[in-house]
C-alpha atoms as a PDB file:
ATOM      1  CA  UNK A   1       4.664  27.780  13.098  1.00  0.00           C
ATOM      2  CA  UNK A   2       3.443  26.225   9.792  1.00  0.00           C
ATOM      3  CA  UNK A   3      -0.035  24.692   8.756  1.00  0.00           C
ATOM      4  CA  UNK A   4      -1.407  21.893  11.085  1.00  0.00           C
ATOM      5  CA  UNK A   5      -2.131  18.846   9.387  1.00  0.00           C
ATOM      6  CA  UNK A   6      -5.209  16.121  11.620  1.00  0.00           C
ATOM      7  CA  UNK A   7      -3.631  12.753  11.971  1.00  0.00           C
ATOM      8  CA  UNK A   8      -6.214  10.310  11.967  1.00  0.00           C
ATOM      9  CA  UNK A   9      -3.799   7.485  13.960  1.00  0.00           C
ATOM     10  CA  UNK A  10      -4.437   3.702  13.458  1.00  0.00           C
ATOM     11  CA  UNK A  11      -1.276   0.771  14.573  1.00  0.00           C
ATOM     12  CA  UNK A  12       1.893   0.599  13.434  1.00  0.00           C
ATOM     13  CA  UNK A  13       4.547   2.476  11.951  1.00  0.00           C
ATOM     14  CA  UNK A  14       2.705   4.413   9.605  1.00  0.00           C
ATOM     15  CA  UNK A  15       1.211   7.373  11.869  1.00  0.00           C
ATOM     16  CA  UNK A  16       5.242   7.795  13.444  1.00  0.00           C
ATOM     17  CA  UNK A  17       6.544   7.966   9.987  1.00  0.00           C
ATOM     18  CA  UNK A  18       3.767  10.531   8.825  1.00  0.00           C
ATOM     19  CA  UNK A  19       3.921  13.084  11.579  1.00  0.00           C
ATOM     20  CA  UNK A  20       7.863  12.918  11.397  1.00  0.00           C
ATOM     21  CA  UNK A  21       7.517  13.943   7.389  1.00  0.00           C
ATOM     22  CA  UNK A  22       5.241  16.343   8.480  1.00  0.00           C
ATOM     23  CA  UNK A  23       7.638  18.195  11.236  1.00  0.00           C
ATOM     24  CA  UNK A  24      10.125  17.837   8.291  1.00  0.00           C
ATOM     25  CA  UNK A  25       7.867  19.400   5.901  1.00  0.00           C
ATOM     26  CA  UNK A  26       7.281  22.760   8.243  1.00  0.00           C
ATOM     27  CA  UNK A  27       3.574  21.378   8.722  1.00  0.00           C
ATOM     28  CA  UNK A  28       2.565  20.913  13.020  1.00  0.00           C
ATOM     29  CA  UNK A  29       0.708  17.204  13.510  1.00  0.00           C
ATOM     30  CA  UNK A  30      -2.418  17.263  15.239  1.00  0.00           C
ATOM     31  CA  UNK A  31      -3.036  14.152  16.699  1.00  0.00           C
ATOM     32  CA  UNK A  32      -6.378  11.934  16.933  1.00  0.00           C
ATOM     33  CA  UNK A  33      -5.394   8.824  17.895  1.00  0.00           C
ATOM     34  CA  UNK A  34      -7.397   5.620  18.141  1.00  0.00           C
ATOM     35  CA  UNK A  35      -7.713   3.905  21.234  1.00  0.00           C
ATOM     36  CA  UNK A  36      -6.248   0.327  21.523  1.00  0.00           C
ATOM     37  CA  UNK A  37      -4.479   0.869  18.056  1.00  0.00           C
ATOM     38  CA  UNK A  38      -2.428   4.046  18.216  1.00  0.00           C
ATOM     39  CA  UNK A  39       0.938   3.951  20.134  1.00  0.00           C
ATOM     40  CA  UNK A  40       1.014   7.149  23.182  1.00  0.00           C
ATOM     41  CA  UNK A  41       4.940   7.716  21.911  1.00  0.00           C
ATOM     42  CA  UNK A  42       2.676   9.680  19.054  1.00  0.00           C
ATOM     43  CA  UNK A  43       2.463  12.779  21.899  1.00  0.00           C
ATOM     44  CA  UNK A  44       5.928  13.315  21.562  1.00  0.00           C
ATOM     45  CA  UNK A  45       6.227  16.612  18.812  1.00  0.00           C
ATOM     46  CA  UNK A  46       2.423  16.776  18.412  1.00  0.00           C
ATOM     47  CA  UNK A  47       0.821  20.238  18.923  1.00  0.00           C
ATOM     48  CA  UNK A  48      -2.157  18.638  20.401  1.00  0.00           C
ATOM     49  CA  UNK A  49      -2.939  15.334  21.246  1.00  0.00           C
ATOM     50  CA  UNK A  50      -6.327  13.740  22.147  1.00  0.00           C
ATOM     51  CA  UNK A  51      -7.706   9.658  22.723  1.00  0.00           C
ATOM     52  CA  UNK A  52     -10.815   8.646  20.772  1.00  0.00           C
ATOM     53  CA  UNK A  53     -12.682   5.417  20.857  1.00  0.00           C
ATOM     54  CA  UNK A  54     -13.987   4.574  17.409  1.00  0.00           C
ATOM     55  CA  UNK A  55     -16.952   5.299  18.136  1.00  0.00           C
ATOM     56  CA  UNK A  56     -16.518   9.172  18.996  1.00  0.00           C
ATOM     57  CA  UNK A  57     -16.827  10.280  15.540  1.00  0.00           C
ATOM     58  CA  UNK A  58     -18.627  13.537  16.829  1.00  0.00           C
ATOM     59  CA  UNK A  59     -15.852  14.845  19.227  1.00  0.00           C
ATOM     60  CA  UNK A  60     -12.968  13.535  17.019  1.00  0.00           C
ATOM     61  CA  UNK A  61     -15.135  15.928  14.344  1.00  0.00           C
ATOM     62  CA  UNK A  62     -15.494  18.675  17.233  1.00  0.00           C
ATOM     63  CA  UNK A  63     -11.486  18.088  17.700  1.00  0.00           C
ATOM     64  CA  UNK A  64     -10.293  19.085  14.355  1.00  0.00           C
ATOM     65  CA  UNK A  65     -12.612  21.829  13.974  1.00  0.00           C
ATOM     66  CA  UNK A  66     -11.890  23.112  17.111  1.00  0.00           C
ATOM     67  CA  UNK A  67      -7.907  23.379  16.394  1.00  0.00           C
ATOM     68  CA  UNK A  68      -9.080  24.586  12.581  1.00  0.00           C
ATOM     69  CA  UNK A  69      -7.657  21.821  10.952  1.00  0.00           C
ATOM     70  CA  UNK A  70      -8.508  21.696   7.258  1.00  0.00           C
ATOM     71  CA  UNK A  71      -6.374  18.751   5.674  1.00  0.00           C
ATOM     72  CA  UNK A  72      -6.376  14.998   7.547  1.00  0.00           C
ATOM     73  CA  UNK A  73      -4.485  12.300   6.861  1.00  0.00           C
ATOM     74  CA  UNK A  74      -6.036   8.787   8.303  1.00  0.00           C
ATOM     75  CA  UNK A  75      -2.518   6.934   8.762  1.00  0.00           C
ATOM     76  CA  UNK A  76      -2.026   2.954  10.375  1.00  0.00           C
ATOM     77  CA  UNK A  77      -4.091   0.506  10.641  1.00  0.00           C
ATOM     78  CA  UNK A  78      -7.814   0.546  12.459  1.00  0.00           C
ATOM     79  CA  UNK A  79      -8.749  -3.662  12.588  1.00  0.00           C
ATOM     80  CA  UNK A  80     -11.240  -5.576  11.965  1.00  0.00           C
ATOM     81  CA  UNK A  81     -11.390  -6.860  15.607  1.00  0.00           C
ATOM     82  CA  UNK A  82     -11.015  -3.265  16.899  1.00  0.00           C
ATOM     83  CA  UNK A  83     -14.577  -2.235  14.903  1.00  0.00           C
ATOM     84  CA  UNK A  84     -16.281  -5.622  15.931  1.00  0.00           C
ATOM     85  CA  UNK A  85     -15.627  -5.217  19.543  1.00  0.00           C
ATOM     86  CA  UNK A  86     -15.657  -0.976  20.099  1.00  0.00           C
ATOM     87  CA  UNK A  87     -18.712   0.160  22.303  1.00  0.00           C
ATOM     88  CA  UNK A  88     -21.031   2.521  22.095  1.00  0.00           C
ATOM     89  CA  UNK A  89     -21.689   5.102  19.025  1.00  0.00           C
ATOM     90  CA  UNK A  90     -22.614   8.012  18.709  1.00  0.00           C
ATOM     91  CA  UNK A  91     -25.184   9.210  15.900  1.00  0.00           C
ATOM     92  CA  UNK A  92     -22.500  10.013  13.637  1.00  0.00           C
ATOM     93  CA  UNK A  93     -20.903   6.735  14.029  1.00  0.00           C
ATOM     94  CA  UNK A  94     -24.195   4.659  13.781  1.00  0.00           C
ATOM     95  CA  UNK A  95     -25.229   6.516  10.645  1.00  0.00           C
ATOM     96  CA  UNK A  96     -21.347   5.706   9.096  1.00  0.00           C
ATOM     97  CA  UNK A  97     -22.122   2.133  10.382  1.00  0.00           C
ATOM     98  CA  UNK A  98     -25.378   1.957   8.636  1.00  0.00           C
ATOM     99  CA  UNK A  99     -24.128   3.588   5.348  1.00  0.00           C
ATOM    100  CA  UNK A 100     -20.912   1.602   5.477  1.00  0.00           C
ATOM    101  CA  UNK A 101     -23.221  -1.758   4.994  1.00  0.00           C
ATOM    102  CA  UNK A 102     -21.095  -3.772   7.328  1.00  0.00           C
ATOM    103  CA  UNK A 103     -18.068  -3.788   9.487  1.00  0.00           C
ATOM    104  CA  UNK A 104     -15.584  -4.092   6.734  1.00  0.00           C
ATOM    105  CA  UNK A 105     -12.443  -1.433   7.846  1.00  0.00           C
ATOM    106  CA  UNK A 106     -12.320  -0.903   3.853  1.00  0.00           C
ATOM    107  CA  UNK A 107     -15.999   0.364   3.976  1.00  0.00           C
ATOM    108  CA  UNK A 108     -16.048   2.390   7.202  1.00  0.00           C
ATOM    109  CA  UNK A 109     -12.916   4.149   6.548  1.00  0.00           C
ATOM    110  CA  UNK A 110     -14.411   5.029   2.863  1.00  0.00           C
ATOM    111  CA  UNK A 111     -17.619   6.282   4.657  1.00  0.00           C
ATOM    112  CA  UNK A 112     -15.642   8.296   7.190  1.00  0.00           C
ATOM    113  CA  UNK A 113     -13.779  10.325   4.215  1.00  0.00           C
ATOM    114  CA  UNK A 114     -17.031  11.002   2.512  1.00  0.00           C
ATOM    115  CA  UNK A 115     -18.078  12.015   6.174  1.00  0.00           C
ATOM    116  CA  UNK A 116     -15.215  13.840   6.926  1.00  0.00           C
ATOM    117  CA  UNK A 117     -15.097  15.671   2.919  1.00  0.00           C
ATOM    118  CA  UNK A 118     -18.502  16.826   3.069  1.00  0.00           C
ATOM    119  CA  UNK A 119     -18.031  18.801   6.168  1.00  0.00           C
ATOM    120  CA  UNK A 120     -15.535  20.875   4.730  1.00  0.00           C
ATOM    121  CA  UNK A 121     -12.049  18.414   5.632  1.00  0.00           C
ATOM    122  CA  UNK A 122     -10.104  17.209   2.906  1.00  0.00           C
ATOM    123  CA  UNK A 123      -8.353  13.718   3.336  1.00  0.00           C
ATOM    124  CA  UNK A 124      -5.165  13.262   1.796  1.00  0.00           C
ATOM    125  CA  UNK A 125      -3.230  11.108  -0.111  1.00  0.00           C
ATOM    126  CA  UNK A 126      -0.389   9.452   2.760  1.00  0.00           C
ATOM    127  CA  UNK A 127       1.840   7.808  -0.173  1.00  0.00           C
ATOM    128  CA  UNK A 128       3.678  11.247  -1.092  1.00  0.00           C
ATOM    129  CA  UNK A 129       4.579  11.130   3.038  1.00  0.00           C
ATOM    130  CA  UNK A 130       6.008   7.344   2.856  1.00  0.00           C
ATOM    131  CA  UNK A 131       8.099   7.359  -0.298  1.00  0.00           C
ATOM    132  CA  UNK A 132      11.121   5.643   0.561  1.00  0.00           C
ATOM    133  CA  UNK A 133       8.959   3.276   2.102  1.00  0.00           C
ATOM    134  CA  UNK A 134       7.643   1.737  -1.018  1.00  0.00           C
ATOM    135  CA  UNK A 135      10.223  -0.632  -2.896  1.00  0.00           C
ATOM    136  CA  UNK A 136      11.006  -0.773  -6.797  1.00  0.00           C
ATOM    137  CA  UNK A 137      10.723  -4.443  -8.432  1.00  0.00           C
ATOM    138  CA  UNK A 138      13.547  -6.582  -7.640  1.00  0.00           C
ATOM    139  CA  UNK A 139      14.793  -8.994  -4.946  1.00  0.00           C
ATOM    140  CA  UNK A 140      15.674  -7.102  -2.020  1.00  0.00           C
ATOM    141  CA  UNK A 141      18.080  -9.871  -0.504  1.00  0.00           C
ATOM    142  CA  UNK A 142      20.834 -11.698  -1.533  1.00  0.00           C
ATOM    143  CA  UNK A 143      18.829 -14.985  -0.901  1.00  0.00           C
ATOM    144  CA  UNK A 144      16.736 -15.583  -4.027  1.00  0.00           C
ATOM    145  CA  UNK A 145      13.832 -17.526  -4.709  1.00  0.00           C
ATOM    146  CA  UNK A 146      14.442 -20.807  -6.758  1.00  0.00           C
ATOM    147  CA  UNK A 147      12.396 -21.941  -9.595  1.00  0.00           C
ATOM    148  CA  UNK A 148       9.757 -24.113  -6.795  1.00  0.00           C
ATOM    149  CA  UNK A 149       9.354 -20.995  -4.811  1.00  0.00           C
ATOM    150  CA  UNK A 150       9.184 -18.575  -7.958  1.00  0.00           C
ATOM    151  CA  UNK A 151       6.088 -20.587  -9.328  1.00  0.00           C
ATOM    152  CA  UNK A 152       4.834 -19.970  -5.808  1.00  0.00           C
ATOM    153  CA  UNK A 153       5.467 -17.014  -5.937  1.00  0.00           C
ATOM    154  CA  UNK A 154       3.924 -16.034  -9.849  1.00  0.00           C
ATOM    155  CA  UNK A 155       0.230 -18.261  -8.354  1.00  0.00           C
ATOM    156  CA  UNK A 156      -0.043 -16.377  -5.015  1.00  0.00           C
ATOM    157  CA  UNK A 157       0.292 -13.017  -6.346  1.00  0.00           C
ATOM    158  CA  UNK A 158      -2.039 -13.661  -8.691  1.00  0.00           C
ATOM    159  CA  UNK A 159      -4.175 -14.913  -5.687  1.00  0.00           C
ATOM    160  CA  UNK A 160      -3.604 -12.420  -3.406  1.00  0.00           C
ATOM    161  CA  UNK A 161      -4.637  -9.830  -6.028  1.00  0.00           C
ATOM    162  CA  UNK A 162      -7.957 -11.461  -6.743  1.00  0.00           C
ATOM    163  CA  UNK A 163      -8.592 -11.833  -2.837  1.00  0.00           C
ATOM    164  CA  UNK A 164      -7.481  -7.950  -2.067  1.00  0.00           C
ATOM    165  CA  UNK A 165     -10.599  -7.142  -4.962  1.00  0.00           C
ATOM    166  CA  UNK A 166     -13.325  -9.526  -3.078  1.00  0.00           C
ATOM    167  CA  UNK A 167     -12.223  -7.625   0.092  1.00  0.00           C
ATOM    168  CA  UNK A 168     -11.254 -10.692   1.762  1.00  0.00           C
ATOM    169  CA  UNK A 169      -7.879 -10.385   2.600  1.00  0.00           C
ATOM    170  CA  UNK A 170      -4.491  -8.818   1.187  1.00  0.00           C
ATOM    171  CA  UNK A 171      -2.684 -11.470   2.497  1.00  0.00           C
ATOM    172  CA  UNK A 172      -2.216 -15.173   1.031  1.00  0.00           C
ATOM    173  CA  UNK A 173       0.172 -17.778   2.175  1.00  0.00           C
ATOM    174  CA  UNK A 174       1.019 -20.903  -0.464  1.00  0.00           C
ATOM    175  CA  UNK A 175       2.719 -23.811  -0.790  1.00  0.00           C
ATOM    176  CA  UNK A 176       3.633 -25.838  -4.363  1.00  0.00           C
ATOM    177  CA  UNK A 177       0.573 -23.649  -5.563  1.00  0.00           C
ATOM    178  CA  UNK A 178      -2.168 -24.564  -3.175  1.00  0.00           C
ATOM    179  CA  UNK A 179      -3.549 -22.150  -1.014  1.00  0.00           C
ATOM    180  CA  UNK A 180      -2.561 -22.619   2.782  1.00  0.00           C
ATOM    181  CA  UNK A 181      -4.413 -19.393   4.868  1.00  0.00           C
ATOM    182  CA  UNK A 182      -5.960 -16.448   3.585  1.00  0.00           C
ATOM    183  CA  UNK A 183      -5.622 -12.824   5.850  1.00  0.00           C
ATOM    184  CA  UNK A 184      -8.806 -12.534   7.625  1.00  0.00           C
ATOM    185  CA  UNK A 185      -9.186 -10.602  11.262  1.00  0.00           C
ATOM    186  CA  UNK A 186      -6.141 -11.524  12.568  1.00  0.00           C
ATOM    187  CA  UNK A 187      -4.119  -9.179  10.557  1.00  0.00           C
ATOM    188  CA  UNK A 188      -1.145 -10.407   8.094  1.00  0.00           C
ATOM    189  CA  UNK A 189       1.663 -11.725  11.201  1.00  0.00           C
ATOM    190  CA  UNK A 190      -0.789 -14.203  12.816  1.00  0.00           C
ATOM    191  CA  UNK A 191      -2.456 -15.670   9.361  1.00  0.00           C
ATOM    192  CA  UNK A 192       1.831 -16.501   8.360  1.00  0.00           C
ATOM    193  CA  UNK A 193       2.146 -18.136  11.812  1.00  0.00           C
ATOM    194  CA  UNK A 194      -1.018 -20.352  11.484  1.00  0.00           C
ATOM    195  CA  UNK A 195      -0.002 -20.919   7.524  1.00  0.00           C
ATOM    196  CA  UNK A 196       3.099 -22.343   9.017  1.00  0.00           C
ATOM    197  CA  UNK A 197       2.088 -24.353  11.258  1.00  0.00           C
ATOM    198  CA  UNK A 198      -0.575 -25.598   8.833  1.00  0.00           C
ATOM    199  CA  UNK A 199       1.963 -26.808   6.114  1.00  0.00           C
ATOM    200  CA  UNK A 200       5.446 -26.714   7.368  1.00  0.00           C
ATOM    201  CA  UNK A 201       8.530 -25.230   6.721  1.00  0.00           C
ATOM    202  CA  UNK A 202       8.783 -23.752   2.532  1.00  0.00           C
ATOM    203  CA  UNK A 203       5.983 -21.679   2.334  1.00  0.00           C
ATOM    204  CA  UNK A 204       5.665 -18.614   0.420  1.00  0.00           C
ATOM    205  CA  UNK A 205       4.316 -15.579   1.718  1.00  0.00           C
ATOM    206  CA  UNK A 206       2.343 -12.825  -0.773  1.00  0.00           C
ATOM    207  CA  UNK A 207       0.873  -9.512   0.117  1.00  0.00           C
ATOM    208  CA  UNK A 208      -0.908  -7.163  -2.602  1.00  0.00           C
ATOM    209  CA  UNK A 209      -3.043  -4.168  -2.766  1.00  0.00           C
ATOM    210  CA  UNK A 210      -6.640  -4.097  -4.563  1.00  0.00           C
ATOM    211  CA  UNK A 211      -6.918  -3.255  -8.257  1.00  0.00           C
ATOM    212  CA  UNK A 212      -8.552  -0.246  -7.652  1.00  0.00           C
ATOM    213  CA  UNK A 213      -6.273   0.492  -4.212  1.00  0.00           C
ATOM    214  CA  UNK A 214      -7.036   3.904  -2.700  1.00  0.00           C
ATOM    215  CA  UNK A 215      -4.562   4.922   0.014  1.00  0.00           C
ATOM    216  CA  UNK A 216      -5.810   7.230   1.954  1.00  0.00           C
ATOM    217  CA  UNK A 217      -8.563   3.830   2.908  1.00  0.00           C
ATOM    218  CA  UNK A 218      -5.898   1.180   3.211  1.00  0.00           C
ATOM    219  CA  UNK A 219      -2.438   1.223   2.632  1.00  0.00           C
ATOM    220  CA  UNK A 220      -1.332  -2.139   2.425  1.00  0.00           C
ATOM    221  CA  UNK A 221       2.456  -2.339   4.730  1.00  0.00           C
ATOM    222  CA  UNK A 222       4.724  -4.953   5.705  1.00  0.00           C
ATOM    223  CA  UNK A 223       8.281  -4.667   7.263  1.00  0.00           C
ATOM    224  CA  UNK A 224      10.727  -6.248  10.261  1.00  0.00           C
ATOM    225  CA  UNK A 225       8.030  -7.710  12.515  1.00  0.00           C
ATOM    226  CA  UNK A 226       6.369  -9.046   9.089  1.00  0.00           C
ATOM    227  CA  UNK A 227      10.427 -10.840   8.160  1.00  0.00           C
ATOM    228  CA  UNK A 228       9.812 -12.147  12.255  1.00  0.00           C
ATOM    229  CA  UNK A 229       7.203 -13.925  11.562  1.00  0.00           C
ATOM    230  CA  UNK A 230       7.962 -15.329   8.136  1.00  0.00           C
ATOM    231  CA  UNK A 231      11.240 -16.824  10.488  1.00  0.00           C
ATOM    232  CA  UNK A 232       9.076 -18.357  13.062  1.00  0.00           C
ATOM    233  CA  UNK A 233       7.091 -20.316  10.204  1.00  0.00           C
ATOM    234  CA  UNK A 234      10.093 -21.203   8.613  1.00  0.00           C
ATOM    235  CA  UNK A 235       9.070 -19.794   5.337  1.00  0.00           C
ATOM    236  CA  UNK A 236      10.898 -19.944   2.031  1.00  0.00           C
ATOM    237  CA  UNK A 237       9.766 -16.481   0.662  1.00  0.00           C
ATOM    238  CA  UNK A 238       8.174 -13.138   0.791  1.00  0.00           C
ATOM    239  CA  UNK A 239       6.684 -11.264  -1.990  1.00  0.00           C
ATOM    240  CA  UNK A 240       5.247  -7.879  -1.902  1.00  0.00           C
ATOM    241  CA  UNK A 241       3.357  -5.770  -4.603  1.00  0.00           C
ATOM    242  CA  UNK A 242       6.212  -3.345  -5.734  1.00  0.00           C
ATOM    243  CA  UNK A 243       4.796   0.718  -5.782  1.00  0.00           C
ATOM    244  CA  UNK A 244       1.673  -0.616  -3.840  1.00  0.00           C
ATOM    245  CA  UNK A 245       2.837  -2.366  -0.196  1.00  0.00           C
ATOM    246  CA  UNK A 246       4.768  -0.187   2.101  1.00  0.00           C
ATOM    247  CA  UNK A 247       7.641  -1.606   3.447  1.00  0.00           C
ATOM    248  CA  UNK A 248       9.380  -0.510   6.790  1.00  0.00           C
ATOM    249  CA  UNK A 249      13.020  -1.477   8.510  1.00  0.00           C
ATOM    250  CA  UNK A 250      14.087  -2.367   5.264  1.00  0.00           C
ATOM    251  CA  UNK A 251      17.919  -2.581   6.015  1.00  0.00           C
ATOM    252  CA  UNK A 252      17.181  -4.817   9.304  1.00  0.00           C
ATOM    253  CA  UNK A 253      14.429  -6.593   7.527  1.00  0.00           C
ATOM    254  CA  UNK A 254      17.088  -7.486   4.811  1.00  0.00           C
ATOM    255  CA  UNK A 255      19.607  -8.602   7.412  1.00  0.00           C
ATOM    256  CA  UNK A 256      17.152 -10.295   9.356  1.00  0.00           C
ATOM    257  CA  UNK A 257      15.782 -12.146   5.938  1.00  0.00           C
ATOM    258  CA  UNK A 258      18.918 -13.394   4.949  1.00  0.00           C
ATOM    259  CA  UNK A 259      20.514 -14.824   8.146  1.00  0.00           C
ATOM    260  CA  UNK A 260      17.157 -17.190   8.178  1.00  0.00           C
ATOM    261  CA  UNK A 261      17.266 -17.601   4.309  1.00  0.00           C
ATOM    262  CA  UNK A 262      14.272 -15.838   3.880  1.00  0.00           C
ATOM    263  CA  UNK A 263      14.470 -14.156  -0.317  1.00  0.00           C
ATOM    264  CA  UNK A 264      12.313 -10.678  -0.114  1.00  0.00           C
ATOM    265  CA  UNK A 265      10.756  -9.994  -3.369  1.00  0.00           C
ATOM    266  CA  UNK A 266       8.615  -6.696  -4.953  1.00  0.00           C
ATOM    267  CA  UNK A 267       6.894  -7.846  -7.946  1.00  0.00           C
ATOM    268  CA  UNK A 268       5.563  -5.216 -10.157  1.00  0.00           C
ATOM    269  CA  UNK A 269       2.369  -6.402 -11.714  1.00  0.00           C
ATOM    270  CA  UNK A 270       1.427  -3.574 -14.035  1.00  0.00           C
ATOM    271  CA  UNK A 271      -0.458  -5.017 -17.085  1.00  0.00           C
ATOM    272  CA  UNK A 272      -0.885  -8.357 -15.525  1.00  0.00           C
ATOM    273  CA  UNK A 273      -3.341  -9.121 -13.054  1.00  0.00           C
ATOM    274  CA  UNK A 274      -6.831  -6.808 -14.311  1.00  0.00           C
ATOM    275  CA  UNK A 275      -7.575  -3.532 -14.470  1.00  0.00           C
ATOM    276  CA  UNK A 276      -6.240   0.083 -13.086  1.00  0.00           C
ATOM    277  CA  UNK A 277      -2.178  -1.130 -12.244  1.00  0.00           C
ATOM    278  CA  UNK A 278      -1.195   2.420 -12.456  1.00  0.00           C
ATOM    279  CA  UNK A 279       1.759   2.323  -9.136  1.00  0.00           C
ATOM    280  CA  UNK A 280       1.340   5.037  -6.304  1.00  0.00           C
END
């Protein structure tokens, strides 16, 4: 069999998508998943399989070392809520906790690679496993955006950029250039819900990745359940970072986007919005 590769799994597509490249790839997925975000469909092809609450950074360390695992991969998304409400930790975790300076996923994650790196694992890069994922510029639908929802567009992904940098949010919702909701906890389908229900049908819907955006941390995503929600707030438009913000479903997300008039956009902002726009 070929190399084994840890999977460090979070929510969402992401982990699925990573272990399948992997199997393609020759390389056997180990998987560490996180309980209350990972999916238990990720057993299926996995040479070994194992639950972990966050806290249990010293058996999820025992884990890998145990199956010899040298390269991990930390793949889906761990929330906000999960950290704020997980129970007990162990040293390791406390001392992450404490270094980490807060609850901030961003911050723990980082502290868990440096954790993870100086004990001899090295954490890769997950973009090279999602490439078709990520979109070029262009509007992905045949519904457009008109010249109202473009100047929406143009002020919250300049927003959304600035945000993404303060570690607030990656997610901004607008309407005629006023800031609606802002991505907090509640993760990027329930912050276009309550934008929608704050100002109505029209709004404009921007997700973007930080300035200095490292992947392997947070890997901004977005995809069919994302074009769901944008229908049930009746918004105008969705705009992603183009080379930065994953995108999943993409042919039923199209479909999906046009039937409820919805115009998909990726937006390349190299050389506009501050420093280090190099694209993934």
């Amino acid at each position: 069999m070929g190399d084994r590769v840890g999977i460090i799994a979070g929510s969402g597509k992401i982990p699925y998508l990573i272990a399948a490249e992997a199997r393609r790839r020759g390389l056997v997925p180990i998987i560490a998943a996180i309980r209350g975000e990972a999916g238990g469909g990720l057993r299926e092809g996995a040479d070994a399989f194992e639950w972990f609450d966050p806290g249990d950074v010293a058996r999820l360390l025992d884990f890998l070392r145990r199956l010899n695992i040298c390269d991990v991969l930390i793949a889906g998304k761990i929330s906000q809520k999960t950290a704020f409400l997980s129970g007990d930790l162990d040293a390791f975790a406390s001392n992450i906790l404490s270094l980490s300076g807060g609850k901030s996923t961003v911050r723990l994650i980082g502290t868990l690679i440096d954790f993870l790196e100086k004990r001899g694992l090295r954490v890769l890069d997950p973009t090279p496993f999602l490439g078709a994922c990520f979109s070029a510029a262009g509007i992905l639908t045949k519904t457009a955006p008109g010249p109202l929802v473009e100047k929406d567009i143009v002020f919250g992904l300049e927003t959304a950029r600035l945000l993404a940098n303060l570690d607030i949010g990656q997610t901004v919702v607008v309407k005629d250039r006023t800031v609606i909701a802002v991505e907090g906890i509640e993760g990027t389908d329930q912050t276009i819900e309550r934008g929608g229900e704050l100002a109505g049908p029209g709004i404009v819907v921007v997700k973007a990745g930080r300035s200095n955006q490292d992947p392997r941390i947070d890997l901004p995503g977005a995809g069919l359940e994302t074009v769901r929600s944008l229908g049930r707030a009746k918004a105008a438009a969705f705009c992603m970072e183009a080379g930065r913000v994953a995108f999943f479903d993409r042919d039923e997300a199209v479909v999906l986007a046009d039937s409820l008039g919805i115009a998909l956009v990726a937006r390349d902002t190299s050389g506009e919005i501050g420093p280090g726009r190099s694209l993934i």
